[in-house]
PDB file of N, CA and C in Angstrom:
ATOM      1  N   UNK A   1       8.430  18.076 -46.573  1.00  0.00           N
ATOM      2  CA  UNK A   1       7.253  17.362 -46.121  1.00  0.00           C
ATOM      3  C   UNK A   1       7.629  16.182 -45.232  1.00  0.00           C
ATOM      4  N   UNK A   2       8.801  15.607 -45.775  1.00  0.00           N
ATOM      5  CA  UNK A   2       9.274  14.540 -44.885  1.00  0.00           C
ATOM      6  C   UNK A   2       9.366  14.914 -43.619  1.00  0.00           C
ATOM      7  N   UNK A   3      10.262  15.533 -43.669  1.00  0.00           N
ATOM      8  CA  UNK A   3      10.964  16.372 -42.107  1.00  0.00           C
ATOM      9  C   UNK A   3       9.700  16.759 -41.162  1.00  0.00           C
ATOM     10  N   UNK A   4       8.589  16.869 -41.790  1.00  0.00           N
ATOM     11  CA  UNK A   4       7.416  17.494 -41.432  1.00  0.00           C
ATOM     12  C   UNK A   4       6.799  16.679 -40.623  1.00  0.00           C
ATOM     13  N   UNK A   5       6.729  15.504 -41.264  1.00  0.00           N
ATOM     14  CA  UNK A   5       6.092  14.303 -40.656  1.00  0.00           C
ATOM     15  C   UNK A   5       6.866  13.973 -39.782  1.00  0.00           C
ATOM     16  N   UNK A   6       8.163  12.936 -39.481  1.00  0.00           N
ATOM     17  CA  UNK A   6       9.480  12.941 -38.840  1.00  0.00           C
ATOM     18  C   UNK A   6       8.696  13.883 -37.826  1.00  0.00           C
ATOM     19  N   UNK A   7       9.159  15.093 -37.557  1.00  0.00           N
ATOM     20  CA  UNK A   7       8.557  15.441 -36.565  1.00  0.00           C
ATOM     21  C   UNK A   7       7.407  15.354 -35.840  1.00  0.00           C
ATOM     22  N   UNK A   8       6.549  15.243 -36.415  1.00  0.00           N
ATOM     23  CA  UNK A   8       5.087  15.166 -36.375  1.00  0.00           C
ATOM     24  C   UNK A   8       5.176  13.407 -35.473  1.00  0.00           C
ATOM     25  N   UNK A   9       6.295  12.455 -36.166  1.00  0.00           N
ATOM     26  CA  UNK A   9       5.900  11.362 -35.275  1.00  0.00           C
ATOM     27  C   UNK A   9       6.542  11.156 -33.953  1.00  0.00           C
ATOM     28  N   UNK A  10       7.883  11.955 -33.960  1.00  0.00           N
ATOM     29  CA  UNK A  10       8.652  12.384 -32.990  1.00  0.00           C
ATOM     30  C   UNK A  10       7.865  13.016 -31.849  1.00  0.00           C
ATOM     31  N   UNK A  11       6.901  13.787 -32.135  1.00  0.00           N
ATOM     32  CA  UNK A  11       6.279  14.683 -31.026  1.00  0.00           C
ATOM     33  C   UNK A  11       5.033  13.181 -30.401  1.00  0.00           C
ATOM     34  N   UNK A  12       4.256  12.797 -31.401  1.00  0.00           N
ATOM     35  CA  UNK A  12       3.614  11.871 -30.807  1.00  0.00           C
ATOM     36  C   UNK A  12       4.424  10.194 -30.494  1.00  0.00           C
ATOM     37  N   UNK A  13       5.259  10.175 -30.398  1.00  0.00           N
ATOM     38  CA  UNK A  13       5.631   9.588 -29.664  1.00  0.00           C
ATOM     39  C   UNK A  13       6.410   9.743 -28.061  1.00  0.00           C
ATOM     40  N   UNK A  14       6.398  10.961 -28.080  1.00  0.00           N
ATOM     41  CA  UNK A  14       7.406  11.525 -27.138  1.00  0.00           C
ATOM     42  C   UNK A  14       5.684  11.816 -25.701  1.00  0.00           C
ATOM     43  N   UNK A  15       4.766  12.222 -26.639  1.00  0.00           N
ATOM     44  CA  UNK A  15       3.718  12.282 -25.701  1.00  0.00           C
ATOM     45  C   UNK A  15       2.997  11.164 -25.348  1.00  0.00           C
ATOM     46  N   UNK A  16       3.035  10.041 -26.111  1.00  0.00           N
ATOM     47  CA  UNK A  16       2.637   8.752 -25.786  1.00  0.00           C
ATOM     48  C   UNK A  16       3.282   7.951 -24.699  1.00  0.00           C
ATOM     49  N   UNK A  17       4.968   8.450 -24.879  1.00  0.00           N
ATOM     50  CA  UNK A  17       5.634   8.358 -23.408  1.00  0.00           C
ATOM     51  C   UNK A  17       5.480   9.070 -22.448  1.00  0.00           C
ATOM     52  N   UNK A  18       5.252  10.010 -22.103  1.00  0.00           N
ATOM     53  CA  UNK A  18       4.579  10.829 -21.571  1.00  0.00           C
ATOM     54  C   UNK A  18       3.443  10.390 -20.801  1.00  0.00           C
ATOM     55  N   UNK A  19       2.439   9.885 -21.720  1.00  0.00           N
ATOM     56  CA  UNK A  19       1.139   9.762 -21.114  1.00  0.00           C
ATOM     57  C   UNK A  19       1.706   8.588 -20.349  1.00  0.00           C
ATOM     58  N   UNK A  20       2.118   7.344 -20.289  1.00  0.00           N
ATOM     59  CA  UNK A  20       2.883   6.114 -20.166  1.00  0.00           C
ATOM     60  C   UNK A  20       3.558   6.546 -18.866  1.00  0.00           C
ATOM     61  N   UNK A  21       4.400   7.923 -18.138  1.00  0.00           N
ATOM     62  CA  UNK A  21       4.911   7.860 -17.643  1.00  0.00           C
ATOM     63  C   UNK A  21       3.655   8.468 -16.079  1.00  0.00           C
ATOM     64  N   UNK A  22       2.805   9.658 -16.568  1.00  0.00           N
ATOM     65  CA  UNK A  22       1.807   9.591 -16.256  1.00  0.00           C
ATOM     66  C   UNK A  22       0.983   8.555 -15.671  1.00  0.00           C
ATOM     67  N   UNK A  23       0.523   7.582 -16.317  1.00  0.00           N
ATOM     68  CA  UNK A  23      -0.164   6.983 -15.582  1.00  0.00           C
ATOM     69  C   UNK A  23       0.781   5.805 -14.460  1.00  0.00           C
ATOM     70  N   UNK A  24       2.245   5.610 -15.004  1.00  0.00           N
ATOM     71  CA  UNK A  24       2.439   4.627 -14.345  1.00  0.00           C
ATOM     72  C   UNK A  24       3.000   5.052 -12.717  1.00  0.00           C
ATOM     73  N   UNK A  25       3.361   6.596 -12.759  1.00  0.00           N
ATOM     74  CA  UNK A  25       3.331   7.386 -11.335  1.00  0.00           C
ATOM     75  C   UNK A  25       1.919   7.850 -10.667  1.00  0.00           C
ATOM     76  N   UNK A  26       1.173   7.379 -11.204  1.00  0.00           N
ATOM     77  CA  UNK A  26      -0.418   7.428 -10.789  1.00  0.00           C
ATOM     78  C   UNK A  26      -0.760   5.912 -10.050  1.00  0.00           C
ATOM     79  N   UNK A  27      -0.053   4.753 -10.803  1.00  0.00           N
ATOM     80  CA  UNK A  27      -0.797   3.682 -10.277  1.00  0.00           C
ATOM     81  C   UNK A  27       0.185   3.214  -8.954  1.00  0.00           C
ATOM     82  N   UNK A  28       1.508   4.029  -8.793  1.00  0.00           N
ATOM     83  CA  UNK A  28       2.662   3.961  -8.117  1.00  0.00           C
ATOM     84  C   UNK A  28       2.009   4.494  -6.673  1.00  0.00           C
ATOM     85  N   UNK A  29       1.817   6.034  -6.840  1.00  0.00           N
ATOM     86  CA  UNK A  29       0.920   6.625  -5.785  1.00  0.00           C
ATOM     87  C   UNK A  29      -0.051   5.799  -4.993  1.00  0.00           C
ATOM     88  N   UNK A  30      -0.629   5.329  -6.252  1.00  0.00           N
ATOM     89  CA  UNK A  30      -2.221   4.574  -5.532  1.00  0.00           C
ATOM     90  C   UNK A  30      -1.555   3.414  -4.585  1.00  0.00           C
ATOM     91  N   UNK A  31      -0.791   2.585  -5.013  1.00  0.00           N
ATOM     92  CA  UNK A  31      -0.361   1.871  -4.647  1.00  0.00           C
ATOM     93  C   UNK A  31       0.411   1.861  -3.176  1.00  0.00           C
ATOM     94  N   UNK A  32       1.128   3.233  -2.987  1.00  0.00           N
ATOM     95  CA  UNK A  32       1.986   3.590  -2.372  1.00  0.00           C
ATOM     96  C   UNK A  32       0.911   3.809  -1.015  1.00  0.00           C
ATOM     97  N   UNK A  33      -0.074   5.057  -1.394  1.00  0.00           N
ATOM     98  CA  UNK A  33      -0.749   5.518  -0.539  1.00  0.00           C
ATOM     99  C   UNK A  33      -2.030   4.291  -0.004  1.00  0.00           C
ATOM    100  N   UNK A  34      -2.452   3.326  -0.910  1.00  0.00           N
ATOM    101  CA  UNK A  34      -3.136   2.025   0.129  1.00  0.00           C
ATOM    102  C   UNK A  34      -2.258   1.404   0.891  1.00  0.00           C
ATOM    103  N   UNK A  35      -0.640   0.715   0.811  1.00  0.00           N
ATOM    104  CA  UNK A  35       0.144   0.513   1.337  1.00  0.00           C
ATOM    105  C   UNK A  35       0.299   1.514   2.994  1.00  0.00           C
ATOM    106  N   UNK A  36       0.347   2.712   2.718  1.00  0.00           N
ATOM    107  CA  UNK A  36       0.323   3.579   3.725  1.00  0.00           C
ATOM    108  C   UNK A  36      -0.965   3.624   4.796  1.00  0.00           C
ATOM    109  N   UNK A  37      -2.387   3.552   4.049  1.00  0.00           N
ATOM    110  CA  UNK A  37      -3.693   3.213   4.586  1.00  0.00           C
ATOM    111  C   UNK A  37      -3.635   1.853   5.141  1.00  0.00           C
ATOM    112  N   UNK A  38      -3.347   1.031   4.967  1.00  0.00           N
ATOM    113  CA  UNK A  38      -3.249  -0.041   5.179  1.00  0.00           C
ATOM    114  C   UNK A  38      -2.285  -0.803   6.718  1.00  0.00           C
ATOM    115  N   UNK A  39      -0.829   0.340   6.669  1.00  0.00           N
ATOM    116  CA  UNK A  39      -0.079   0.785   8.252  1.00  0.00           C
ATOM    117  C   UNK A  39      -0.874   1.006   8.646  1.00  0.00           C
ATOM    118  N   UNK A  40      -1.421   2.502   8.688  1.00  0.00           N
ATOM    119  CA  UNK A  40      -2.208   3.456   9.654  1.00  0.00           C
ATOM    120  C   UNK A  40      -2.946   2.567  10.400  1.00  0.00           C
ATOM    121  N   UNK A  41      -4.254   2.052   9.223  1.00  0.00           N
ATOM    122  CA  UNK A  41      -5.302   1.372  10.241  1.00  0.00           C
ATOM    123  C   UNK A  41      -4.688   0.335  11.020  1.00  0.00           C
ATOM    124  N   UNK A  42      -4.071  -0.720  10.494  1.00  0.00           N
ATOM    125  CA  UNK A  42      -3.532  -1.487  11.508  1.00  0.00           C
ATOM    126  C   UNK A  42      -3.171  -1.005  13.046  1.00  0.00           C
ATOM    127  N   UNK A  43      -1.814   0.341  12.821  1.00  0.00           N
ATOM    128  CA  UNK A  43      -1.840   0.737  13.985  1.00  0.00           C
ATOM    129  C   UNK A  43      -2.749   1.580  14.800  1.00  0.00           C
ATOM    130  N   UNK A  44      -3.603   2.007  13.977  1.00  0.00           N
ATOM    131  CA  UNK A  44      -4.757   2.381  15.206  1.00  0.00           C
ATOM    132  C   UNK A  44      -5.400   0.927  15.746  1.00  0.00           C
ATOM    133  N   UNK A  45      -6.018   0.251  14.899  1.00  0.00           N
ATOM    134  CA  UNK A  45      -6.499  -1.072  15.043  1.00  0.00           C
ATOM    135  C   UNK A  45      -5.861  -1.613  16.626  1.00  0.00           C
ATOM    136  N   UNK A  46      -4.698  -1.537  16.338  1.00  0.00           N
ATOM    137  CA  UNK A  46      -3.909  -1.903  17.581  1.00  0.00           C
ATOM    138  C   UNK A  46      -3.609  -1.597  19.111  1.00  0.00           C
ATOM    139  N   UNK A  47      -3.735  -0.483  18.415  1.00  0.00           N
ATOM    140  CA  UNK A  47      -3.648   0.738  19.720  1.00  0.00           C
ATOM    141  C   UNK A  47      -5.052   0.997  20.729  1.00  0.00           C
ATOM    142  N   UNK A  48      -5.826   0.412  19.851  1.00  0.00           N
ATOM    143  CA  UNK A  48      -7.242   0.227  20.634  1.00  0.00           C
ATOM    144  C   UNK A  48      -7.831  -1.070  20.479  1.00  0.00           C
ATOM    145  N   UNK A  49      -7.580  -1.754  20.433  1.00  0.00           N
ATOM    146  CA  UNK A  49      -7.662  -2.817  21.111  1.00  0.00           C
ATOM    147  C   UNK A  49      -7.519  -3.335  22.463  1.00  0.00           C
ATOM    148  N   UNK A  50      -7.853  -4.764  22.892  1.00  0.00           N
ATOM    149  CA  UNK A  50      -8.013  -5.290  24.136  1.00  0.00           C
ATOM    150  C   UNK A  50      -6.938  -5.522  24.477  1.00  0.00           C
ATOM    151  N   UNK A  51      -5.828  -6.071  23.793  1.00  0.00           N
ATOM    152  CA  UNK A  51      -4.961  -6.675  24.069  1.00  0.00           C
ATOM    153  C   UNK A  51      -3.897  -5.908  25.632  1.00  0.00           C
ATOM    154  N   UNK A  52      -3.247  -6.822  25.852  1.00  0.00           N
ATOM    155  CA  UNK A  52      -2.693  -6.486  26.888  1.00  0.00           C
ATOM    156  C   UNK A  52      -1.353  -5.218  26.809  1.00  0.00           C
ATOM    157  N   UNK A  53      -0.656  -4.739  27.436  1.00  0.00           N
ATOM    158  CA  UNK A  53       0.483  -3.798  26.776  1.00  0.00           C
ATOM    159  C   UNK A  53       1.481  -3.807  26.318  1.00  0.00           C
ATOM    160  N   UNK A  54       2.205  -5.203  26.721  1.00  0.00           N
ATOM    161  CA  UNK A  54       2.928  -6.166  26.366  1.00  0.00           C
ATOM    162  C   UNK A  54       2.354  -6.460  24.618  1.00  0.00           C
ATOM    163  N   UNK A  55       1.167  -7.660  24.154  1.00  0.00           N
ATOM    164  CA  UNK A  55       0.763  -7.951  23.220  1.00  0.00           C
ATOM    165  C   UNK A  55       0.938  -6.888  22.198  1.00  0.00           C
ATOM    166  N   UNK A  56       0.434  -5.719  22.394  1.00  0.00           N
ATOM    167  CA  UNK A  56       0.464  -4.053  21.582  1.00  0.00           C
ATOM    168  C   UNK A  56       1.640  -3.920  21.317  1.00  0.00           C
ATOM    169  N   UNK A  57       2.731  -4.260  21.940  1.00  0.00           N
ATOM    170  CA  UNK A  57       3.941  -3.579  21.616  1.00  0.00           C
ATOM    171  C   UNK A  57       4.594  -4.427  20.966  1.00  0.00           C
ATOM    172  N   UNK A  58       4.242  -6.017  21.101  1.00  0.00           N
ATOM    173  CA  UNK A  58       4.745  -6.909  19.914  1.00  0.00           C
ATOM    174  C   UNK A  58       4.035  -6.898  18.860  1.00  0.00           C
ATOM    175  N   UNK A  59       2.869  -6.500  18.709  1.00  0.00           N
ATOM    176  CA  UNK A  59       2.416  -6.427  17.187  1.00  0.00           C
ATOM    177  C   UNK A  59       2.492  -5.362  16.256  1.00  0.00           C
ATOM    178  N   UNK A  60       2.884  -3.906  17.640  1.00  0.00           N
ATOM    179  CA  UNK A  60       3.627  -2.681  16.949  1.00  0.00           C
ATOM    180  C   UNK A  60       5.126  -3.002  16.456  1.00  0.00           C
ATOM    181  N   UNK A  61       5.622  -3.777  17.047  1.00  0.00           N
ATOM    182  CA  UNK A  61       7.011  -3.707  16.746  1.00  0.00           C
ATOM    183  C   UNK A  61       7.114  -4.591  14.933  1.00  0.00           C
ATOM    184  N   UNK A  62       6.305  -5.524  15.441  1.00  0.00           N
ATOM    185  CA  UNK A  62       6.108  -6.123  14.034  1.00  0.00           C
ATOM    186  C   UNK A  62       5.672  -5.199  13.031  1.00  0.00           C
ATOM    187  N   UNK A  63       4.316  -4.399  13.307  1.00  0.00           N
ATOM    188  CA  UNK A  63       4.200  -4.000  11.919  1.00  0.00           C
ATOM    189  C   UNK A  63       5.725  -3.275  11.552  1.00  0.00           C
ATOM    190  N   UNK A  64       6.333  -2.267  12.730  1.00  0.00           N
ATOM    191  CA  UNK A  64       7.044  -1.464  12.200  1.00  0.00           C
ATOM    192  C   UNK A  64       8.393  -2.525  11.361  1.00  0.00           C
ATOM    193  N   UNK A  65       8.691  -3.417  11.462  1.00  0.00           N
ATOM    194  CA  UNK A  65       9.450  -4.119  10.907  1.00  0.00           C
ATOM    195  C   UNK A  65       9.352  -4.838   9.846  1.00  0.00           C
ATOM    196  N   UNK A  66       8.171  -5.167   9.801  1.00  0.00           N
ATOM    197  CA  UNK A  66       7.665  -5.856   7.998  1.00  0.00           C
ATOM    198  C   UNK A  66       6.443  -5.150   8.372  1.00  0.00           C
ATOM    199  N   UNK A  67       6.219  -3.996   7.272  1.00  0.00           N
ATOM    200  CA  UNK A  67       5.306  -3.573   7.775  1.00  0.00           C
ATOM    201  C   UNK A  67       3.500  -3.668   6.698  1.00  0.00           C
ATOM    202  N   UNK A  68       3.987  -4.055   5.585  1.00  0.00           N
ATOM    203  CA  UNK A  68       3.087  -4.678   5.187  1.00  0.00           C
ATOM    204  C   UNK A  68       2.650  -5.910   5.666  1.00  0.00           C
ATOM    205  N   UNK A  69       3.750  -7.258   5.657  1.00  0.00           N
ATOM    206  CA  UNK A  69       3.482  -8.771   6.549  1.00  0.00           C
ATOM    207  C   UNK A  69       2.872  -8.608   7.764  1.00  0.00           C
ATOM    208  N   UNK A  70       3.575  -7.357   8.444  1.00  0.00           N
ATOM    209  CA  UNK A  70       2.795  -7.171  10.247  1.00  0.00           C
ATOM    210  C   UNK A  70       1.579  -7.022  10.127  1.00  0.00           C
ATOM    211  N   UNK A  71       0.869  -5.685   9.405  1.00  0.00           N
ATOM    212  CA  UNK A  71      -0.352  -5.337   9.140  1.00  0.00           C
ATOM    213  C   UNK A  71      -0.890  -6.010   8.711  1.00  0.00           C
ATOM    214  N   UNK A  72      -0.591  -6.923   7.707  1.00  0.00           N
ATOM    215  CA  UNK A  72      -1.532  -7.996   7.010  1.00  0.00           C
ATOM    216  C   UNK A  72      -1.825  -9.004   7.962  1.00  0.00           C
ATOM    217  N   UNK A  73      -0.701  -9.447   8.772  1.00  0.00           N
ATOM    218  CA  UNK A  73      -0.871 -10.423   9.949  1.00  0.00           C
ATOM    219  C   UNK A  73      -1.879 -10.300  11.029  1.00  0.00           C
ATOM    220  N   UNK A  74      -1.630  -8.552  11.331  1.00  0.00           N
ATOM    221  CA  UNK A  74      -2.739  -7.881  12.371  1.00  0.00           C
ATOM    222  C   UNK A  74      -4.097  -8.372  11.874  1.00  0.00           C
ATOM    223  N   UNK A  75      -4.531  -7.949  10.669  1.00  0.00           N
ATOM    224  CA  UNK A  75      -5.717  -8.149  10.353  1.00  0.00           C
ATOM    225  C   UNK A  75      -6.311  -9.686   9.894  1.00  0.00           C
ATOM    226  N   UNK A  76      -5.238 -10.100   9.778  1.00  0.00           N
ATOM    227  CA  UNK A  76      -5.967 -12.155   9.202  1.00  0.00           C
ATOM    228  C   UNK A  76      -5.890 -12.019  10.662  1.00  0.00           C
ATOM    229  N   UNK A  77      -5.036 -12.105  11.921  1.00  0.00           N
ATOM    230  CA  UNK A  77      -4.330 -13.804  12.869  1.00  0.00           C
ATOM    231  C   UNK A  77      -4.538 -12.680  14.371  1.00  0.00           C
ATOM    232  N   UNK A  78      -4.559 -11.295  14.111  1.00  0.00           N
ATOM    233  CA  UNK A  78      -4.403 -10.788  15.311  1.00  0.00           C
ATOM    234  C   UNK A  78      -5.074 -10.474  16.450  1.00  0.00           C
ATOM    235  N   UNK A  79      -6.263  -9.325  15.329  1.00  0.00           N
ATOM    236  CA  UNK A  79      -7.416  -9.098  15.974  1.00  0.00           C
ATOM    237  C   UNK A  79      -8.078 -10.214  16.756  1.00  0.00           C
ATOM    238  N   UNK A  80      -8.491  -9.194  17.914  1.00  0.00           N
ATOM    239  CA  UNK A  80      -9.357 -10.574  18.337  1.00  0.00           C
ATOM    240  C   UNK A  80     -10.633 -11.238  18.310  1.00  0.00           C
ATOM    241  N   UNK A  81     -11.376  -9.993  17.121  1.00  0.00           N
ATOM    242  CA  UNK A  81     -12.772 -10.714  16.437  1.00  0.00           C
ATOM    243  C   UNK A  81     -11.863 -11.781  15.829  1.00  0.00           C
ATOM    244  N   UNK A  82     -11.018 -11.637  14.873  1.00  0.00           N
ATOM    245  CA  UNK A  82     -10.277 -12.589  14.068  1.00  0.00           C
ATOM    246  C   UNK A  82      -9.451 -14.002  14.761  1.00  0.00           C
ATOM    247  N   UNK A  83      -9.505 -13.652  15.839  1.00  0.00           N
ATOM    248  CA  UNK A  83      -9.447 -14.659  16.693  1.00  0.00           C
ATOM    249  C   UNK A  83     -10.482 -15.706  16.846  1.00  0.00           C
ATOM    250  N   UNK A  84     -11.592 -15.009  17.127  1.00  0.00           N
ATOM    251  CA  UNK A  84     -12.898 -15.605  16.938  1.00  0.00           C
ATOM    252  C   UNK A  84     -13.206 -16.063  15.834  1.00  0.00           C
ATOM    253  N   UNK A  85     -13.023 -15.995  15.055  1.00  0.00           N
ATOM    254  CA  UNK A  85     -13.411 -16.245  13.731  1.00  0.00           C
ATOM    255  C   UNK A  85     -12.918 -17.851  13.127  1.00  0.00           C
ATOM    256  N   UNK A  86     -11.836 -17.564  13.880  1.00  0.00           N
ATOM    257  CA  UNK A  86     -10.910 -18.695  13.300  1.00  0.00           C
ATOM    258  C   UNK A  86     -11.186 -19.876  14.211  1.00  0.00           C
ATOM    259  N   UNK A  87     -11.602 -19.352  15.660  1.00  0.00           N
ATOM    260  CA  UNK A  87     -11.358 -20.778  16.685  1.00  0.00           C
ATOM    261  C   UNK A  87     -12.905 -21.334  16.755  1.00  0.00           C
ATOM    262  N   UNK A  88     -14.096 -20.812  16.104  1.00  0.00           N
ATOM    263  CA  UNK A  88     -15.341 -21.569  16.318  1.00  0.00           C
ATOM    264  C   UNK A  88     -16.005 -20.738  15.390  1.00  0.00           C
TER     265      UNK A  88
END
């Protein structure tokens, strides 16, 4: 009966890690793939924009180099509604 149980807690613990490992490659993904949404738009953002061709290619080069800091930068300091926003 012992052995019975013993196992019995062995299995639920082994699936409790399990579930544990489950969700924490779920919140990894999510994470991963807004990170990824988050490039993209920037560089479209960029790519159509006003800016000059010169300007485009320094704020591409940035995202591609810190590319969360670039993108995040694009969208607070870059854009140029966000330009507006900030100067009046």
């Amino acid at each position: 009966m012992k052995s019975l149980i013993a196992q019995h807690s062995a299995l639920a613990a082994s699936t409790g890690e399990q579930a544990a490992a489950w969700v924490f490659t779920g919140g990894a993904l999510l994470v991963v793939a807004a990170f990824a949404a988050l490039f993209i738009a920037a560089l479209i953002s960029i790519l159509g924009s006003g800016l000059s061709g010169g300007m485009k290619l320094v704020w591409i080069v940035l995202a591609f180099m810190a590319p969360f800091l670039g993108s995040l930068l694009w969208f607070v300091f870059g854009r140029p509604d966000a330009r507006r926003r900030f100067a009046g």
